[in-house]
N, C-alpha and C. Protein backbone atom coordinates (compact mmCIF):
# COMPACT_ATOMS: atom_id res chain seq x y z
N UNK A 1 -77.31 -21.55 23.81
CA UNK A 1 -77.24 -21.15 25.19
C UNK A 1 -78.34 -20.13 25.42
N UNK A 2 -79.00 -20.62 26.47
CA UNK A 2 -80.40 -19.34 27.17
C UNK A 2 -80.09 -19.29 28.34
N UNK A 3 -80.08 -17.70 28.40
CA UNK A 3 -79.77 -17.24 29.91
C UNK A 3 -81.13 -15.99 30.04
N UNK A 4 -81.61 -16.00 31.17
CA UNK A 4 -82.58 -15.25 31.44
C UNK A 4 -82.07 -13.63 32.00
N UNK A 5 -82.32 -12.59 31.24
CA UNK A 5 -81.67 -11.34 31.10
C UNK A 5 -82.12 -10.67 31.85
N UNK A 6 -82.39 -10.27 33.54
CA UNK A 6 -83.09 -10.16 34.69
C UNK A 6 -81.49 -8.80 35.17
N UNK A 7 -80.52 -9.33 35.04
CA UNK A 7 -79.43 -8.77 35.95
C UNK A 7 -78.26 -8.37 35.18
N UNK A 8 -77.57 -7.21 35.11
CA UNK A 8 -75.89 -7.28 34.20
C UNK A 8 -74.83 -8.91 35.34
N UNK A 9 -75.29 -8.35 36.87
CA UNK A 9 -73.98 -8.80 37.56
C UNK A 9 -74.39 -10.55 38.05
N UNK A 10 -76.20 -10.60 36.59
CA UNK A 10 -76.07 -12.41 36.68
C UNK A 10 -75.92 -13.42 35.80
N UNK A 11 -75.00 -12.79 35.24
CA UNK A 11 -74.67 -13.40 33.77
C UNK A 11 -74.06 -14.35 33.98
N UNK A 12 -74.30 -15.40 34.52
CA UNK A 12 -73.18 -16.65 35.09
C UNK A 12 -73.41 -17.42 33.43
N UNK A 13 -74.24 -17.53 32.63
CA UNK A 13 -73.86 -18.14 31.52
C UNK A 13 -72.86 -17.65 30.43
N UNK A 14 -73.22 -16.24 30.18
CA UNK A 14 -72.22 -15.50 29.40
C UNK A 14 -70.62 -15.52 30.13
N UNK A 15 -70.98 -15.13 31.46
CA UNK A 15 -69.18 -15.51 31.73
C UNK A 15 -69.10 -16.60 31.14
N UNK A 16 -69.27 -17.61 31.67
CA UNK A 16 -68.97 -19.16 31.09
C UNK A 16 -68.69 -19.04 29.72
N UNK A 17 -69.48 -18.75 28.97
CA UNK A 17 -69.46 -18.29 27.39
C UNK A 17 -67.76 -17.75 27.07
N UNK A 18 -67.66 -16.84 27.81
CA UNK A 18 -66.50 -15.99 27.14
C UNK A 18 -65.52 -16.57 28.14
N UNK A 19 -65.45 -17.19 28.83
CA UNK A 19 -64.32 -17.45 29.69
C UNK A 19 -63.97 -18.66 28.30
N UNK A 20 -64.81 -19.57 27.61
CA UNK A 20 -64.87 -20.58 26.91
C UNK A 20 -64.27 -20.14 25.64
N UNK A 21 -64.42 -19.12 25.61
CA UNK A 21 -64.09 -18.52 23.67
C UNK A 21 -62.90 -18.66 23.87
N UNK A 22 -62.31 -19.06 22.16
CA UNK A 22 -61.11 -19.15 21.69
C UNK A 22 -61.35 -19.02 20.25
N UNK A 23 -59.77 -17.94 19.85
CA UNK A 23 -59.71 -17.65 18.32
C UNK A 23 -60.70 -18.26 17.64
N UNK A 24 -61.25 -17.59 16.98
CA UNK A 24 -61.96 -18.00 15.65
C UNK A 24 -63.15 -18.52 15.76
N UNK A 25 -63.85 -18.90 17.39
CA UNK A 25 -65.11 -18.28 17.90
C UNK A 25 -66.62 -17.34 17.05
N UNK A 26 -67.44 -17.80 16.96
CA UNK A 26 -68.25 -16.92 15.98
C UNK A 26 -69.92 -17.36 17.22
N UNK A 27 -69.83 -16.13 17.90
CA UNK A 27 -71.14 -16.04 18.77
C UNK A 27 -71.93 -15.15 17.96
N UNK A 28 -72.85 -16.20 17.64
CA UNK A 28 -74.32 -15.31 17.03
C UNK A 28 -75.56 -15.27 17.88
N UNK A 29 -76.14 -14.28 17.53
CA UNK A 29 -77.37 -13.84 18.39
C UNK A 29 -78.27 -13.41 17.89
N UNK A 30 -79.62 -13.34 18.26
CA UNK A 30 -81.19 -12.85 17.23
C UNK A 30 -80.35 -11.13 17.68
N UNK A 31 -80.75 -10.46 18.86
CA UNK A 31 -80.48 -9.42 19.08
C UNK A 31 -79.48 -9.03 20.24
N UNK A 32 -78.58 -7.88 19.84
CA UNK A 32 -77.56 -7.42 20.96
C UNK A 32 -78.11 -7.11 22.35
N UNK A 33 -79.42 -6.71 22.73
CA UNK A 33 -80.32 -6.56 23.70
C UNK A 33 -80.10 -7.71 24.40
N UNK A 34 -79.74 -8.87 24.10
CA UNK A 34 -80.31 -10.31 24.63
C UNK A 34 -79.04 -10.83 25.20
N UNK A 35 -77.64 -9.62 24.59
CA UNK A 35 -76.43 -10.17 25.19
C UNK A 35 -75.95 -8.91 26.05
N UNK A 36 -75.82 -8.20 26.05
CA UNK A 36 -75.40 -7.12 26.42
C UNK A 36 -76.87 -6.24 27.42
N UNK A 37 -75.81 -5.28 28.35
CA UNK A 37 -76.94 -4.54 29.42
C UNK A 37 -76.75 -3.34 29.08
N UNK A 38 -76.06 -2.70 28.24
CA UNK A 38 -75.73 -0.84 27.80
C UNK A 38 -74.32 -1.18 27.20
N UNK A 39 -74.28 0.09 26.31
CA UNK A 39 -73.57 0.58 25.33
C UNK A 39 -72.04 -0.02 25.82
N UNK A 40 -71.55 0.24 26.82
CA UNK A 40 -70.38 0.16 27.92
C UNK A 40 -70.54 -1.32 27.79
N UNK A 41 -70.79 -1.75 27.97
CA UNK A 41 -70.99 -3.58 28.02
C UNK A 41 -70.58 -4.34 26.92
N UNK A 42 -71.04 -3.41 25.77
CA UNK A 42 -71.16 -4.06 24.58
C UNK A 42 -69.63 -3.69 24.64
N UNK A 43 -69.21 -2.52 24.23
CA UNK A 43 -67.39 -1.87 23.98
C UNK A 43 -66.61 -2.85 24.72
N UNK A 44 -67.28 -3.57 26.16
CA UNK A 44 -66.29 -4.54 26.84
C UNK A 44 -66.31 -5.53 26.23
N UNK A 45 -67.26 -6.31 25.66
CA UNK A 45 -67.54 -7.20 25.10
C UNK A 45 -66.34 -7.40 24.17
N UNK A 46 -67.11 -6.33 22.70
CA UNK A 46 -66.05 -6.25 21.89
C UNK A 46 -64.68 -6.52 21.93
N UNK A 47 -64.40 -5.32 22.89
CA UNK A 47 -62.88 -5.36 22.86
C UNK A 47 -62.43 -6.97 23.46
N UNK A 48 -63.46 -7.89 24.33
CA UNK A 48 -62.44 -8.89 24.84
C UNK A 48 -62.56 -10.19 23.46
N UNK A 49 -63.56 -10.25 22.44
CA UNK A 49 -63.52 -10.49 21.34
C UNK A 49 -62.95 -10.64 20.49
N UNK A 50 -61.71 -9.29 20.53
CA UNK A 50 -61.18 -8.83 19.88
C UNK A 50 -59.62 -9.71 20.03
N UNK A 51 -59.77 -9.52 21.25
CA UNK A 51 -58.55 -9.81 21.75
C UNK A 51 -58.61 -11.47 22.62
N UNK A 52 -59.50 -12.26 21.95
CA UNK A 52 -59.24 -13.82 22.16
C UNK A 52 -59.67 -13.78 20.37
N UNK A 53 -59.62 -12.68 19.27
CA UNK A 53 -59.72 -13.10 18.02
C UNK A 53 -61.29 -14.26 17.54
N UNK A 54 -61.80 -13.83 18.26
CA UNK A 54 -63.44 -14.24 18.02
C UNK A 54 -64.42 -13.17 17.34
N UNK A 55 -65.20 -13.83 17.06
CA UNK A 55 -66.40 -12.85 16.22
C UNK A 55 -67.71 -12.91 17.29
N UNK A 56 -68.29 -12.01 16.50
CA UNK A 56 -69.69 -11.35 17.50
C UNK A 56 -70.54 -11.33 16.07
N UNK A 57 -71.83 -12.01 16.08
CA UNK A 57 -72.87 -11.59 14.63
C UNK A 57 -73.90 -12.18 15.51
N UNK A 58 -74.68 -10.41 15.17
CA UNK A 58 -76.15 -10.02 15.34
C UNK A 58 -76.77 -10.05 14.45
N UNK A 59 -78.31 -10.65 14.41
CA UNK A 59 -78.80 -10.89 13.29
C UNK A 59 -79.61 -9.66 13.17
N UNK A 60 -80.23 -9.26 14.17
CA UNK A 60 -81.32 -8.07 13.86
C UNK A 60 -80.61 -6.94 13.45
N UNK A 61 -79.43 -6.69 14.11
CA UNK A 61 -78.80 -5.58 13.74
C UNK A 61 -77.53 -5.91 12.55
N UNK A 62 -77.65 -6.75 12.47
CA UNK A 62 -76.73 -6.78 11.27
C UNK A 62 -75.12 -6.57 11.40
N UNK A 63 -75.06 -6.90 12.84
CA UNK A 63 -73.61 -6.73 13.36
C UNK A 63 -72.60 -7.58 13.22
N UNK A 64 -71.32 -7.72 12.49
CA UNK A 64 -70.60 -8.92 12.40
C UNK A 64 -69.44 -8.37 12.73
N UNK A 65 -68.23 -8.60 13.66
CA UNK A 65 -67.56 -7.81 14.04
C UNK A 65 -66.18 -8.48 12.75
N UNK A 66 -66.59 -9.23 11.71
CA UNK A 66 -65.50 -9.76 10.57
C UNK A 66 -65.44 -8.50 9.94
N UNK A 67 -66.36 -7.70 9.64
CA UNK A 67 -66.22 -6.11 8.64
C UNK A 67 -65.31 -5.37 9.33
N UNK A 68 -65.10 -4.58 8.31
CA UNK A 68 -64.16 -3.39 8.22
C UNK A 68 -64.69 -1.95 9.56
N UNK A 69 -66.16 -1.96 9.32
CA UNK A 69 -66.31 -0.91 10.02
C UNK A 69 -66.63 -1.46 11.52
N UNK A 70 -66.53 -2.33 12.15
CA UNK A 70 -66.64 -2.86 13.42
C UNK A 70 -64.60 -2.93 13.75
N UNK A 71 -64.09 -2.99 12.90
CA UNK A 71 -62.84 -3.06 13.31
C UNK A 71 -62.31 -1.72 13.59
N UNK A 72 -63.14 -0.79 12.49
CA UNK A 72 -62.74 0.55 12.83
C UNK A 72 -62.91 0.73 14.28
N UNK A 73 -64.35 0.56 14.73
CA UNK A 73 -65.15 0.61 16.10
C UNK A 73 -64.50 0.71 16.76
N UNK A 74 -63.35 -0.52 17.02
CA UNK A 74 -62.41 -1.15 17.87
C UNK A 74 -61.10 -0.29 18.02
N UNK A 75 -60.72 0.38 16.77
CA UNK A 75 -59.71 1.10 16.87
C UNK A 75 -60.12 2.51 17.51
N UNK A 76 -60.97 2.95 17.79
CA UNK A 76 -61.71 4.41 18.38
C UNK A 76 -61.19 4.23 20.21
């Protein structure tokens, strides 16, 4: 999926994306920049991730939300 990263409130593909996720879901990405618009975005992200039991893995950053310390994240 390519969506052109111009707007937070024009994400009509990523909704689609996450309206689509179900358990056990594994969205990977080159970089979190390319999904997310600020810090706040990402924490929403996460948490709705969390809670349809899907994964999030960034490759540049090395983010996989299956570890221990991304779950911590979640519990903060």
């Amino acid at each position: 999926m390519k969506e052109e990263h111009s707007s937070a409130k024009q994400r009509k593909q990523l909704d689609t994306m996450m309206n689509e996720l179900e358990a056990g879901d594994v969205v990977v990405v080159t970089r979190l920049f390319s999904l997310v618009d600020s810090t706040r975005h990402l924490a929403d992200l996460l948490k709705e991730f969390q809670q349809r039991e899907a994964h999030l893995y960034s490759l540049n950053e090395n983010l996989n939300t299956k570890t221990v310390l991304v779950v911590f994240f979640w519990s903060m």
